[in-house]
PDB file of N, CA and C in Angstrom:
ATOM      1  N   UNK A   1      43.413 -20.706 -43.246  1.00  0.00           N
ATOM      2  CA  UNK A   1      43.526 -21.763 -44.207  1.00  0.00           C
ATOM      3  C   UNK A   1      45.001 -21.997 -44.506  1.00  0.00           C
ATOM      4  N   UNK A   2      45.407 -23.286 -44.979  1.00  0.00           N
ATOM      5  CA  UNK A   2      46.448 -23.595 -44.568  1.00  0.00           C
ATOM      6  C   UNK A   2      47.081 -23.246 -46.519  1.00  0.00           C
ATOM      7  N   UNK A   3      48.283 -23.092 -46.953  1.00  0.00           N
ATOM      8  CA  UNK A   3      48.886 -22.645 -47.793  1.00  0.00           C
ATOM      9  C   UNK A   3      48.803 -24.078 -48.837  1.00  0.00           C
ATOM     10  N   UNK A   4      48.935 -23.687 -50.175  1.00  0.00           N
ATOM     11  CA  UNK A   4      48.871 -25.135 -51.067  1.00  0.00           C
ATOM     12  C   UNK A   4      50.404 -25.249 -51.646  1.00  0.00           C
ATOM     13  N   UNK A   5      50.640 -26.598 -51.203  1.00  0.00           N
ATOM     14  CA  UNK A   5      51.767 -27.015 -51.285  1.00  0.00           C
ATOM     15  C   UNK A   5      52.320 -27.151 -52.566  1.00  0.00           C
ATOM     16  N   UNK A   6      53.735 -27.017 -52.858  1.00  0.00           N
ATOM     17  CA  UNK A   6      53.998 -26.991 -54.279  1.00  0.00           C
ATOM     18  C   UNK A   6      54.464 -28.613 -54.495  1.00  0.00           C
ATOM     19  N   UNK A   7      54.856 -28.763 -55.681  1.00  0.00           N
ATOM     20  CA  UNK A   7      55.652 -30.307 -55.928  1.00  0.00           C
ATOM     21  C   UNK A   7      56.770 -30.359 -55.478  1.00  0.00           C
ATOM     22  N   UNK A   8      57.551 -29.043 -54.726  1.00  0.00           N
ATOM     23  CA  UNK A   8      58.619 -29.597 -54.899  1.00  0.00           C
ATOM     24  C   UNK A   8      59.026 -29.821 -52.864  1.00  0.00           C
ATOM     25  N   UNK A   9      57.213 -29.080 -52.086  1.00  0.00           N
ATOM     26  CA  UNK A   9      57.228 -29.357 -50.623  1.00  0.00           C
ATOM     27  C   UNK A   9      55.913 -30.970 -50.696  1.00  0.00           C
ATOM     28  N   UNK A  10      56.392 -31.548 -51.571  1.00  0.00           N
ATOM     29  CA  UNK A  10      55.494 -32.719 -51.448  1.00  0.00           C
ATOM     30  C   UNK A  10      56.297 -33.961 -50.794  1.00  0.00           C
ATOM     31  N   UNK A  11      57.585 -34.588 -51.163  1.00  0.00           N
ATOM     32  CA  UNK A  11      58.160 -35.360 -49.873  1.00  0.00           C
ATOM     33  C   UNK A  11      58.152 -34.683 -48.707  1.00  0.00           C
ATOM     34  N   UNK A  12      58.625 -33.605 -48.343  1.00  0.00           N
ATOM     35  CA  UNK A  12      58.573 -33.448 -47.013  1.00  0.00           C
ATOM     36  C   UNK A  12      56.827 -33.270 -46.117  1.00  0.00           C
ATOM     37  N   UNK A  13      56.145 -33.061 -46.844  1.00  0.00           N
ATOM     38  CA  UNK A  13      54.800 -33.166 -46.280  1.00  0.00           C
ATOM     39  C   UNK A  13      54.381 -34.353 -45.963  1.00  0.00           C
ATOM     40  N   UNK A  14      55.009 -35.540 -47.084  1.00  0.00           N
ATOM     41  CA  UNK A  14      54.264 -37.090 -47.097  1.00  0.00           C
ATOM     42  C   UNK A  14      55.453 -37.779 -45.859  1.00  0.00           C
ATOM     43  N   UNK A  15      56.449 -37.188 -45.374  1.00  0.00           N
ATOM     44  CA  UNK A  15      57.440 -37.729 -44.874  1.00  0.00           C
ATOM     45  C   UNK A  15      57.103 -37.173 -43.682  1.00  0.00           C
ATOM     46  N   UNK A  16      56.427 -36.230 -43.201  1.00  0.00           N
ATOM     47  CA  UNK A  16      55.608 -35.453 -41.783  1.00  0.00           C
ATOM     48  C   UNK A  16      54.497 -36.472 -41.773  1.00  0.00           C
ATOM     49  N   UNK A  17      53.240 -36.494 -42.372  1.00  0.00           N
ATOM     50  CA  UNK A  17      52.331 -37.709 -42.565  1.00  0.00           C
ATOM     51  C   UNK A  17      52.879 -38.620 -42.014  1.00  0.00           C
ATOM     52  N   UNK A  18      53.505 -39.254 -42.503  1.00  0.00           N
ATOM     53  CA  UNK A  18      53.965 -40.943 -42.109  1.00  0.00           C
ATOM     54  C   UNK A  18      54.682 -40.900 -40.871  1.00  0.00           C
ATOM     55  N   UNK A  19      55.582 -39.633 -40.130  1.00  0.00           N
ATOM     56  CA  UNK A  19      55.705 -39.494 -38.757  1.00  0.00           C
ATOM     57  C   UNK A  19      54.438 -39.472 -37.825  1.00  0.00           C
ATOM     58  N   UNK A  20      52.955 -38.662 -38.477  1.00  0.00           N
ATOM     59  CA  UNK A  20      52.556 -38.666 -37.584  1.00  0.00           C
ATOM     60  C   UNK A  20      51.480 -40.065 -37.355  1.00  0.00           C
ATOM     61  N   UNK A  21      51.150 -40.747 -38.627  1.00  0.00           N
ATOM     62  CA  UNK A  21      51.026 -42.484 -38.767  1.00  0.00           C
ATOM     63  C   UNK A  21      51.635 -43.053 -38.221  1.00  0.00           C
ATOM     64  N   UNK A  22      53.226 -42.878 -37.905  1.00  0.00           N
ATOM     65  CA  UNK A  22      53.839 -43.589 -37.009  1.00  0.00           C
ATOM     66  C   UNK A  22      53.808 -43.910 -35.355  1.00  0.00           C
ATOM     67  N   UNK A  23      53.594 -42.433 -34.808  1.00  0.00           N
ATOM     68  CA  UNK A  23      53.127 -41.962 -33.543  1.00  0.00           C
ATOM     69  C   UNK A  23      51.746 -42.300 -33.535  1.00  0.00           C
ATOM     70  N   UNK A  24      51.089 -42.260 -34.131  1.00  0.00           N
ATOM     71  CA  UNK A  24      49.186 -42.878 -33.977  1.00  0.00           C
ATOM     72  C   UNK A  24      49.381 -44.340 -33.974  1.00  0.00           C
ATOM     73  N   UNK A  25      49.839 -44.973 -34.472  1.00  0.00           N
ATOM     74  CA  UNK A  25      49.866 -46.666 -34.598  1.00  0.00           C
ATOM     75  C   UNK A  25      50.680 -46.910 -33.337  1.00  0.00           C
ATOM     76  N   UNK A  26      51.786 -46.265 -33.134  1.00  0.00           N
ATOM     77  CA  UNK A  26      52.458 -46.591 -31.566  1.00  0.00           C
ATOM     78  C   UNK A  26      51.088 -46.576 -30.086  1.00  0.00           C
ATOM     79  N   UNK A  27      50.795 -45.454 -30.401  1.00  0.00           N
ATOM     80  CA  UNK A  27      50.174 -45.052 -29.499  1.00  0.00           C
ATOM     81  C   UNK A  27      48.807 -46.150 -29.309  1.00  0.00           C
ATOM     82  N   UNK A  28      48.458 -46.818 -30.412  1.00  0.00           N
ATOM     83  CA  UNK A  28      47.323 -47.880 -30.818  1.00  0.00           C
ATOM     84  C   UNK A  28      47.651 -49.126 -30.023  1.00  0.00           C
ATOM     85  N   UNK A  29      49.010 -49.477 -30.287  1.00  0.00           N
ATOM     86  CA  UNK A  29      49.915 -50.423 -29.773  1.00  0.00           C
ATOM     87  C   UNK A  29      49.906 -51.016 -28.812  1.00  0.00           C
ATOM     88  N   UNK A  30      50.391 -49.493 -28.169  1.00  0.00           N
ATOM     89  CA  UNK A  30      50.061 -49.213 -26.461  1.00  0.00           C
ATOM     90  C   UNK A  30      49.086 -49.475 -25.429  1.00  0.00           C
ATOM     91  N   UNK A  31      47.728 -49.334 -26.176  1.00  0.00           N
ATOM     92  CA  UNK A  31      46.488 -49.196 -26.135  1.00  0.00           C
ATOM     93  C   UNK A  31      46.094 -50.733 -26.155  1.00  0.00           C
ATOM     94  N   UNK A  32      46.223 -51.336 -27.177  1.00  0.00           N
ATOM     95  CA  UNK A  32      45.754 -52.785 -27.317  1.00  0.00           C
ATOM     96  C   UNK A  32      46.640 -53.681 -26.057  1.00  0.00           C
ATOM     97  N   UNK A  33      47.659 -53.241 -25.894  1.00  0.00           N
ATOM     98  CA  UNK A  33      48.605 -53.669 -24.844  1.00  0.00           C
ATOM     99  C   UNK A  33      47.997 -54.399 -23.520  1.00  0.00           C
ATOM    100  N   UNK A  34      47.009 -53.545 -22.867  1.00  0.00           N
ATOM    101  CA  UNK A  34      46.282 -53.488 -21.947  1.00  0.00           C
ATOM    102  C   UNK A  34      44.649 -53.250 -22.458  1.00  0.00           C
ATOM    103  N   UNK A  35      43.723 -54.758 -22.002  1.00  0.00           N
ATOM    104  CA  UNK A  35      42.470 -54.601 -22.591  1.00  0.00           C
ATOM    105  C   UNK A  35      41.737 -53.590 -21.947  1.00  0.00           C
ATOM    106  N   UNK A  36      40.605 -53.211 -22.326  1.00  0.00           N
ATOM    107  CA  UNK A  36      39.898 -52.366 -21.871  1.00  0.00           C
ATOM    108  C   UNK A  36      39.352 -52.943 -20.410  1.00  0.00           C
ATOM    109  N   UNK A  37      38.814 -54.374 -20.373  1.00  0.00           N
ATOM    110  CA  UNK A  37      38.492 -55.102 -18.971  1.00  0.00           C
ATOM    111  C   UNK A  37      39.165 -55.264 -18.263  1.00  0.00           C
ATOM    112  N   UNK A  38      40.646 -55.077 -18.181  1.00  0.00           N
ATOM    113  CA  UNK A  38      41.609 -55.435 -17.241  1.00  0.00           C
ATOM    114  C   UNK A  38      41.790 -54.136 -16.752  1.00  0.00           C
ATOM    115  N   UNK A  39      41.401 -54.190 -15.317  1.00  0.00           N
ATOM    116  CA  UNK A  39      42.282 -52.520 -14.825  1.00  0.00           C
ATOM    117  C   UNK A  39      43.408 -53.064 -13.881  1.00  0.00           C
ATOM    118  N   UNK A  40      44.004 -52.138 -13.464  1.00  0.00           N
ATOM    119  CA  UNK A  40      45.383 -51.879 -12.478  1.00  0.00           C
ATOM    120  C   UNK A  40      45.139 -52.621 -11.229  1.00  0.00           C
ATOM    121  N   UNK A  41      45.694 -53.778 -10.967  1.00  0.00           N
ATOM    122  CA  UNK A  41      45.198 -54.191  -9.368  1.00  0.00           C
ATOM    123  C   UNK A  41      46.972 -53.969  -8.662  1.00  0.00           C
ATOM    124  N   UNK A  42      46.111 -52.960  -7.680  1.00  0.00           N
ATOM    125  CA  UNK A  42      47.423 -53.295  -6.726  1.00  0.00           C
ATOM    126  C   UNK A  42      47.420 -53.428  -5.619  1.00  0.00           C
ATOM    127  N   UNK A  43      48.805 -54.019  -4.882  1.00  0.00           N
ATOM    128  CA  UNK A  43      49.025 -54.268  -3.614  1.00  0.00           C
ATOM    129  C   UNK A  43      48.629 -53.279  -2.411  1.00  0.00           C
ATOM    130  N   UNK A  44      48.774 -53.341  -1.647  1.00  0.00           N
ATOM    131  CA  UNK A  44      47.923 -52.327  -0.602  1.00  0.00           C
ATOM    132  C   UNK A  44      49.569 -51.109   0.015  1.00  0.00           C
ATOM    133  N   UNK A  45      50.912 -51.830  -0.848  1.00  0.00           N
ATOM    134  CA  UNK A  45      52.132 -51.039  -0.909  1.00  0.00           C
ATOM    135  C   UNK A  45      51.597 -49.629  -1.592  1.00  0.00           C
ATOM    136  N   UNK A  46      51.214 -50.209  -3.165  1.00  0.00           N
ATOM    137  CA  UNK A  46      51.366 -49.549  -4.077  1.00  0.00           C
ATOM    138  C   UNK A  46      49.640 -48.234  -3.563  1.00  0.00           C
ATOM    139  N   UNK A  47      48.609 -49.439  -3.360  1.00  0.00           N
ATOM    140  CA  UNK A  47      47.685 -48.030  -3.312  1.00  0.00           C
ATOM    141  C   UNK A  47      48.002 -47.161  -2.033  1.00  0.00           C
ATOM    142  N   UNK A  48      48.877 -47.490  -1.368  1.00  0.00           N
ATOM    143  CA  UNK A  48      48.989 -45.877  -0.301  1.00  0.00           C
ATOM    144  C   UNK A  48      49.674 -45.432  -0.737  1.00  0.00           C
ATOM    145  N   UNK A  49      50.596 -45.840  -1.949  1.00  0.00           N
ATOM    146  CA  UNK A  49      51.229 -44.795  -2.145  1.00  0.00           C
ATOM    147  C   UNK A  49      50.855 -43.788  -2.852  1.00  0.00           C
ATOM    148  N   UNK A  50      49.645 -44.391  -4.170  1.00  0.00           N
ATOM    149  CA  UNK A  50      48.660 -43.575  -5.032  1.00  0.00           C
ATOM    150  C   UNK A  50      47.735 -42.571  -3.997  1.00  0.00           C
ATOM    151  N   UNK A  51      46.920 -43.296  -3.282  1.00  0.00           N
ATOM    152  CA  UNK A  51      46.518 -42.241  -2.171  1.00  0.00           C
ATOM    153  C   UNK A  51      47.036 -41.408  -1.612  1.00  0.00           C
ATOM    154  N   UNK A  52      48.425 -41.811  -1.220  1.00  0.00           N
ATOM    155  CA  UNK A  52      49.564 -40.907  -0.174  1.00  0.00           C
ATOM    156  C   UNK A  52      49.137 -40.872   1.120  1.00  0.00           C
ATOM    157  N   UNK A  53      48.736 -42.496   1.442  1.00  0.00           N
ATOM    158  CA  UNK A  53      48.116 -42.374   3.000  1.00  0.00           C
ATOM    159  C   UNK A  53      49.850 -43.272   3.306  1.00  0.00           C
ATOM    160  N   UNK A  54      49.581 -43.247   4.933  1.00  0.00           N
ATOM    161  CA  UNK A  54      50.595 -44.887   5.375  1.00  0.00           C
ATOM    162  C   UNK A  54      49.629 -46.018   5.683  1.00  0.00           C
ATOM    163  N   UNK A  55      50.525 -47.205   4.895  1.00  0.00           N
ATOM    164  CA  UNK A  55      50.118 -48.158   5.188  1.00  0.00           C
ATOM    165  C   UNK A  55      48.992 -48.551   6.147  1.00  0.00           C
ATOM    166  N   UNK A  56      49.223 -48.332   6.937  1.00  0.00           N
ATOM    167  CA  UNK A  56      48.382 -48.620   8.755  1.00  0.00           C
ATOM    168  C   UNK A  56      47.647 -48.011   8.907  1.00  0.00           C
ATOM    169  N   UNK A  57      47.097 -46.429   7.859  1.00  0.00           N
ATOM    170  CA  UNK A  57      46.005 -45.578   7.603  1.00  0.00           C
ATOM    171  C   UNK A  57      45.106 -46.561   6.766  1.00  0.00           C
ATOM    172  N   UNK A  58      45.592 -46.965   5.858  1.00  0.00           N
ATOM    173  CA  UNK A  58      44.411 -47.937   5.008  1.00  0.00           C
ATOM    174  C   UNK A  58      44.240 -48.821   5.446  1.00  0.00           C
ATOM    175  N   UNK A  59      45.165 -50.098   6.748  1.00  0.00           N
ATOM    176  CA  UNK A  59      44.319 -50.905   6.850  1.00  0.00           C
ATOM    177  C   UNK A  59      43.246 -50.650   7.710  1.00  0.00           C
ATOM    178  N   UNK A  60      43.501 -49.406   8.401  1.00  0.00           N
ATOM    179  CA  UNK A  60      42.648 -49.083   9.711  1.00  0.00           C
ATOM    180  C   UNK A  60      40.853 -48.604   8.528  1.00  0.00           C
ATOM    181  N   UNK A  61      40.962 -48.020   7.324  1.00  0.00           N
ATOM    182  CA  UNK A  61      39.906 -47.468   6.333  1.00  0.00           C
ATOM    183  C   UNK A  61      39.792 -49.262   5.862  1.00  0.00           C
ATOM    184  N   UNK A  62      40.686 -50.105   5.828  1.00  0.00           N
ATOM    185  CA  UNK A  62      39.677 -51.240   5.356  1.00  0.00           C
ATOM    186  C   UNK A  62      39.214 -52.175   6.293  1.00  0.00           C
ATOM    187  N   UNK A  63      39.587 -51.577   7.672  1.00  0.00           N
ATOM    188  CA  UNK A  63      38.508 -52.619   8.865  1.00  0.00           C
ATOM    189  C   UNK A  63      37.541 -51.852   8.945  1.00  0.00           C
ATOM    190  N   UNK A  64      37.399 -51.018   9.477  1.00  0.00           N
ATOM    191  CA  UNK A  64      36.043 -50.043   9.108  1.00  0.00           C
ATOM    192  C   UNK A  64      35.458 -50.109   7.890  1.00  0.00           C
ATOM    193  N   UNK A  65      35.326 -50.705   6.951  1.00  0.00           N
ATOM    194  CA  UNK A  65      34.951 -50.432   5.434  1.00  0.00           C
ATOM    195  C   UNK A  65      34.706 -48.969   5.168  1.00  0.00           C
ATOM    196  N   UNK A  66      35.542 -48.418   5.112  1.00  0.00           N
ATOM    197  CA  UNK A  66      35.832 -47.211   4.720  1.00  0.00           C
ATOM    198  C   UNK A  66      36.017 -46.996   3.266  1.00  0.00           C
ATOM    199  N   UNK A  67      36.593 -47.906   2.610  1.00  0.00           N
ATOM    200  CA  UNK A  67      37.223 -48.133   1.485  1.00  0.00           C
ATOM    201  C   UNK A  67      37.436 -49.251   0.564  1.00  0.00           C
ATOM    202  N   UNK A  68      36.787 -49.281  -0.750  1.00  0.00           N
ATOM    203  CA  UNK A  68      36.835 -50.395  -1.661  1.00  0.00           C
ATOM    204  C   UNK A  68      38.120 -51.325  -1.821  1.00  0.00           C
ATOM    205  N   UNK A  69      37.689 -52.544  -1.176  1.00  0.00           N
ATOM    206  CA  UNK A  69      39.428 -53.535  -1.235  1.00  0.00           C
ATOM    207  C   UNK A  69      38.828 -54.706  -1.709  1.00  0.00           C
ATOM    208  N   UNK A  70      39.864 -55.556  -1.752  1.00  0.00           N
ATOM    209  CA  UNK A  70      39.314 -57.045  -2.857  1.00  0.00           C
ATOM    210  C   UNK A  70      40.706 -57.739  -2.131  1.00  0.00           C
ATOM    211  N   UNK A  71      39.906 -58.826  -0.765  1.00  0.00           N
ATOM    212  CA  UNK A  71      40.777 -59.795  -0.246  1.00  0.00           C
ATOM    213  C   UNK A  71      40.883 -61.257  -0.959  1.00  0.00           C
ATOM    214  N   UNK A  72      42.072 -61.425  -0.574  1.00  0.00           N
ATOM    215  CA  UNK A  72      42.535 -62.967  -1.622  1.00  0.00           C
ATOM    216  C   UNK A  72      43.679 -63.601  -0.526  1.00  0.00           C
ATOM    217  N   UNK A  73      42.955 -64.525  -0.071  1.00  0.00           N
ATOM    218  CA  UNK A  73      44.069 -65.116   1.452  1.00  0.00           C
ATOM    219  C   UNK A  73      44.125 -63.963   2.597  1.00  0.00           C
ATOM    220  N   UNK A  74      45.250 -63.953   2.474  1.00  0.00           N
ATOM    221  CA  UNK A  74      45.550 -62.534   4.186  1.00  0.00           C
ATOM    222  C   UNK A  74      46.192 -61.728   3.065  1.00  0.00           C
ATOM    223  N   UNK A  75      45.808 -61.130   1.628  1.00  0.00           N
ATOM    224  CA  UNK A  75      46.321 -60.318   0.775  1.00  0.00           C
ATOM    225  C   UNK A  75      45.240 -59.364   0.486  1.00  0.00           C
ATOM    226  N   UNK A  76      45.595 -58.082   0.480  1.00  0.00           N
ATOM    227  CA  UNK A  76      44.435 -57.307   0.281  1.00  0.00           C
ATOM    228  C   UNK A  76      45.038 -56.456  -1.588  1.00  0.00           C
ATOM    229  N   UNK A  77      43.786 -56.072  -2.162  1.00  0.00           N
ATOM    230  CA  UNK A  77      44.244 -55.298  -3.431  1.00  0.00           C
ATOM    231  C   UNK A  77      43.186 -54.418  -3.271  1.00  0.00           C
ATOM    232  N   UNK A  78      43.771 -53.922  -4.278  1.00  0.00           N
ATOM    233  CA  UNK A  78      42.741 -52.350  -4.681  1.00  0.00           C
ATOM    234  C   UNK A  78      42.833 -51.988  -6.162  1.00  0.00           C
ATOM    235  N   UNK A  79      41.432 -51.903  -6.880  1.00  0.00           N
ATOM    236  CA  UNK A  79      41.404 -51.540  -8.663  1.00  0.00           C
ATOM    237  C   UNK A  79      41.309 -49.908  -8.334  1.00  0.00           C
ATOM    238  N   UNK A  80      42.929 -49.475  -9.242  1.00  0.00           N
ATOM    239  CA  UNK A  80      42.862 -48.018  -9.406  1.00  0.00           C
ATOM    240  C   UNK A  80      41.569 -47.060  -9.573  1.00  0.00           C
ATOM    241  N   UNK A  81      40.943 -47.982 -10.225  1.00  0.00           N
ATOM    242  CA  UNK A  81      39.351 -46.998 -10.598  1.00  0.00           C
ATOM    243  C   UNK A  81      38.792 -46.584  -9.754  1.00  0.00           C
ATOM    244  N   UNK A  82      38.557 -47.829  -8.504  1.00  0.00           N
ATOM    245  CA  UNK A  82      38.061 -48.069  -7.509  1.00  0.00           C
ATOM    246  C   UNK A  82      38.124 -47.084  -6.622  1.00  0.00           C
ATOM    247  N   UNK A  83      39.562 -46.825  -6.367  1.00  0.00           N
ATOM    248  CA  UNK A  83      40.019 -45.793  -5.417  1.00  0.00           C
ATOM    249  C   UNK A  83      39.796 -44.279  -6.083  1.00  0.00           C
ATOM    250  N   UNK A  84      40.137 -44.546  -7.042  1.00  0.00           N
ATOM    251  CA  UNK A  84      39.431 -42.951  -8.088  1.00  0.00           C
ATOM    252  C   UNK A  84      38.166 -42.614  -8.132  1.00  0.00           C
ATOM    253  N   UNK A  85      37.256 -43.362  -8.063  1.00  0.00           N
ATOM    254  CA  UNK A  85      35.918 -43.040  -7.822  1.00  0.00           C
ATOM    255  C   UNK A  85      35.418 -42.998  -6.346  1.00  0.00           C
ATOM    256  N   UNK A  86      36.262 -43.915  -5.490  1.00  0.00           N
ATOM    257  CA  UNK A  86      36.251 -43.390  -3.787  1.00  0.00           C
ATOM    258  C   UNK A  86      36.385 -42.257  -3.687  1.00  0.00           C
ATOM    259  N   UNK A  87      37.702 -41.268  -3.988  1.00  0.00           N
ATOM    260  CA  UNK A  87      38.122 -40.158  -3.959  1.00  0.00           C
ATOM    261  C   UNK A  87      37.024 -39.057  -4.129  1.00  0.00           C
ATOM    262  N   UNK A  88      36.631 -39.124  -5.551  1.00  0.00           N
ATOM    263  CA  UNK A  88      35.467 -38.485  -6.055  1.00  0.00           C
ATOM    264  C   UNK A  88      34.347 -38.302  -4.953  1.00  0.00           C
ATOM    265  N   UNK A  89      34.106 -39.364  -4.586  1.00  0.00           N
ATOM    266  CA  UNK A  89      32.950 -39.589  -3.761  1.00  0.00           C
ATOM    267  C   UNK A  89      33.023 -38.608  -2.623  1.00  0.00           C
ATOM    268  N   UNK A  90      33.845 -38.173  -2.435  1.00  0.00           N
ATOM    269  CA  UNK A  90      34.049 -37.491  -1.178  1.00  0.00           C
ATOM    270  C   UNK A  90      33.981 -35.591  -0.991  1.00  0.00           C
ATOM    271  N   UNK A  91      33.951 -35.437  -2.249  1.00  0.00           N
ATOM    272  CA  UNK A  91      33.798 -34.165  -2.963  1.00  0.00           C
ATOM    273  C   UNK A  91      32.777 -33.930  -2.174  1.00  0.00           C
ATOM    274  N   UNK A  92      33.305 -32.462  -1.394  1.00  0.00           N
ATOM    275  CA  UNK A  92      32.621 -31.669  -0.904  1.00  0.00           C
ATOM    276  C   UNK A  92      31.567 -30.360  -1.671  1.00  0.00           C
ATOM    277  N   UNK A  93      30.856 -30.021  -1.880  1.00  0.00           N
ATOM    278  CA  UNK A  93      29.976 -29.120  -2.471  1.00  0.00           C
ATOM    279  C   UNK A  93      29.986 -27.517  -1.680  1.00  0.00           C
ATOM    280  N   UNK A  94      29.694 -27.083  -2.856  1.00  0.00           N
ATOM    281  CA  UNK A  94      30.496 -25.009  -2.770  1.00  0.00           C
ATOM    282  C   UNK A  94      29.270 -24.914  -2.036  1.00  0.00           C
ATOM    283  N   UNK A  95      29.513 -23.544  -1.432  1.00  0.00           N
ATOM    284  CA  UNK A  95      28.065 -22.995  -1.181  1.00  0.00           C
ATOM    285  C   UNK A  95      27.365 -22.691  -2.165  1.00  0.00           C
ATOM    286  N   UNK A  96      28.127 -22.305  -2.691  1.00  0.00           N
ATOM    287  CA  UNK A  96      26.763 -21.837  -4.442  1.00  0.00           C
ATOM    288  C   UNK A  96      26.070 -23.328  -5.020  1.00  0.00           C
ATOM    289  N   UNK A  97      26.853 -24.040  -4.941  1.00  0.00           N
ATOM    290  CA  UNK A  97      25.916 -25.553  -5.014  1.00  0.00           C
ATOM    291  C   UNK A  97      25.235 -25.898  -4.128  1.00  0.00           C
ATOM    292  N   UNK A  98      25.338 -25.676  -3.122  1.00  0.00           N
ATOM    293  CA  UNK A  98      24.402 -25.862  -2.257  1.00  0.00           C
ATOM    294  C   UNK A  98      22.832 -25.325  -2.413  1.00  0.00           C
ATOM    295  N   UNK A  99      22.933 -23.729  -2.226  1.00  0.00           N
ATOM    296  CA  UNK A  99      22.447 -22.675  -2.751  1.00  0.00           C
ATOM    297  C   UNK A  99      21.028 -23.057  -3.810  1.00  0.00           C
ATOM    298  N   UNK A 100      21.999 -23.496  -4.849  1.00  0.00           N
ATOM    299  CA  UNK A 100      21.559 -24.000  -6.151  1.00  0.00           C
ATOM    300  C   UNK A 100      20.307 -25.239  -5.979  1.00  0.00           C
ATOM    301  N   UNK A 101      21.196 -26.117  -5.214  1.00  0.00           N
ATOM    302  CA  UNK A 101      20.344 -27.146  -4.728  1.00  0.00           C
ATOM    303  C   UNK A 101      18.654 -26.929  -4.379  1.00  0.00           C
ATOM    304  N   UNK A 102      18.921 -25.872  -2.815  1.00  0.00           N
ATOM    305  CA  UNK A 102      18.038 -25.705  -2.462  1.00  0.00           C
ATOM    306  C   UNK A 102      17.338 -24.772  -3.330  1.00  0.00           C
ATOM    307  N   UNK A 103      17.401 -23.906  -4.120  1.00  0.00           N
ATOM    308  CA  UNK A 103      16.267 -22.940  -4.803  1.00  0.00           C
ATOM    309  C   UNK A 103      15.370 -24.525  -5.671  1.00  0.00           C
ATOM    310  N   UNK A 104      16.607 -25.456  -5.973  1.00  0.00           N
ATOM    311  CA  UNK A 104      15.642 -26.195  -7.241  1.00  0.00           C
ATOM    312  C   UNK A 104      14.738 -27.110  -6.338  1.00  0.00           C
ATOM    313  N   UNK A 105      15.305 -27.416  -5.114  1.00  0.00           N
ATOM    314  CA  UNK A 105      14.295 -28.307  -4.596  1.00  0.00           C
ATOM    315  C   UNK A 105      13.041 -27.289  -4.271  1.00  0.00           C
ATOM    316  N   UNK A 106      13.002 -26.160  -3.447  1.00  0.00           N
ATOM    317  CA  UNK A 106      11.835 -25.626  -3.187  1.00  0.00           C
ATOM    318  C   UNK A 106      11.057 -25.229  -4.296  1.00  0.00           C
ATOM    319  N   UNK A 107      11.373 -24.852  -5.730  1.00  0.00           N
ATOM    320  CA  UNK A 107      10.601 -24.874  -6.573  1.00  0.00           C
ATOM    321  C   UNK A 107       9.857 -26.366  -6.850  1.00  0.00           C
ATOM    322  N   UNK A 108      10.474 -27.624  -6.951  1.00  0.00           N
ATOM    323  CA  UNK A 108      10.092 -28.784  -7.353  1.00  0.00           C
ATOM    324  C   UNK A 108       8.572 -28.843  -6.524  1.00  0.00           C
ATOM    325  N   UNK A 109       9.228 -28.601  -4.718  1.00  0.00           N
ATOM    326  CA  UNK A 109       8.230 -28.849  -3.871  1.00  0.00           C
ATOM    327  C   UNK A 109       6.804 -27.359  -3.969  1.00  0.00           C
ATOM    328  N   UNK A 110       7.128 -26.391  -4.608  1.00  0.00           N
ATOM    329  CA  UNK A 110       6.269 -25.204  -5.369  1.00  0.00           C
ATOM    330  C   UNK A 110       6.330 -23.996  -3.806  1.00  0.00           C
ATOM    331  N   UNK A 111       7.177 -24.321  -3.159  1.00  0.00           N
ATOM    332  CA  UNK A 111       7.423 -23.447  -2.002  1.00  0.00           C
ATOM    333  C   UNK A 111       7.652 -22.055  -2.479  1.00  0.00           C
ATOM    334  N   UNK A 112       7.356 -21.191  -2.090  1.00  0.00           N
ATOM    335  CA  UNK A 112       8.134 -20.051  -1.972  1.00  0.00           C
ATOM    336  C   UNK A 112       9.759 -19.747  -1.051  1.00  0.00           C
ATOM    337  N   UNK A 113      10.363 -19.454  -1.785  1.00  0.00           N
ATOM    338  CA  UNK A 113      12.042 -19.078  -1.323  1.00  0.00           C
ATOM    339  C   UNK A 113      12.357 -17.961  -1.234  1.00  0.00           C
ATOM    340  N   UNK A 114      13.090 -17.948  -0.090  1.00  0.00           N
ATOM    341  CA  UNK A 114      13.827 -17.103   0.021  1.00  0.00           C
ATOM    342  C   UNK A 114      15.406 -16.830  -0.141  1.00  0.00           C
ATOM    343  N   UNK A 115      15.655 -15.582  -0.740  1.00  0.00           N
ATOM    344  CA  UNK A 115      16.832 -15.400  -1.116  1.00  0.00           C
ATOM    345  C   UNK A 115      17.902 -15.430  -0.365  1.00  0.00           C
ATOM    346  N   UNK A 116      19.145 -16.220  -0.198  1.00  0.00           N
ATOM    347  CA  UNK A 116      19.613 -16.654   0.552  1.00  0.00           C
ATOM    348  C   UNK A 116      21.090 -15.198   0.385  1.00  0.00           C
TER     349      UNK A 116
END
């Protein structure tokens, strides 16, 4: 529990307060800045570089549809999310998830299992 302040640590407490009101309303600022519906579109420069592929790696993943893109003329983009949830997607699974998997499916199906 935190100590009770006397009268004479009362500006400097209300003068900490209003620093940290200050930093919360900035940070609000910031926030309203950019709507929640608008995400990050970028050039196909900028997403290899977020990926850390080369260039000529992604266009080769967006003739194959390999990869979420959004053409406009002979211009290609990519929504940061987009590529963040590509990424995800690709998540490989442990053996213990695996594991896991299969005990729950053979119970679902009422099999008997064996211990792997």
């Amino acid at each position: 529990m935190k100590d009770t302040l006397t009268f004479d640590q009362l500006p400097d407490a209300v003068s900490k307060i209003q620093d940290k009101l200050d930093n919360i309303e900035q940070l609000l600022l910031r926030q309203q800045e950019q709507p929640p519906g608008q995400e990050e579109l970028m050039p196909i420069t900028q997403a290899a570089q977020f990926l850390d592929l080369a260039v000529p790696t992604l266009y080769s993943k967006v003739c194959r549809k390999e990869i979420p893109v959004n053409k406009r003329g002979k211009r290609l983009y990519f929504y940061r999310s987009e590529l963040t949830e590509w990424i995800k997607s690709g998540r490989k699974r442990t053996a213990d998830e695996i594991r896991a998997e299969a005990v729950r499916q053979l119970a679902v199906t009422g099999k008997k299992s064996k211990v792997f």
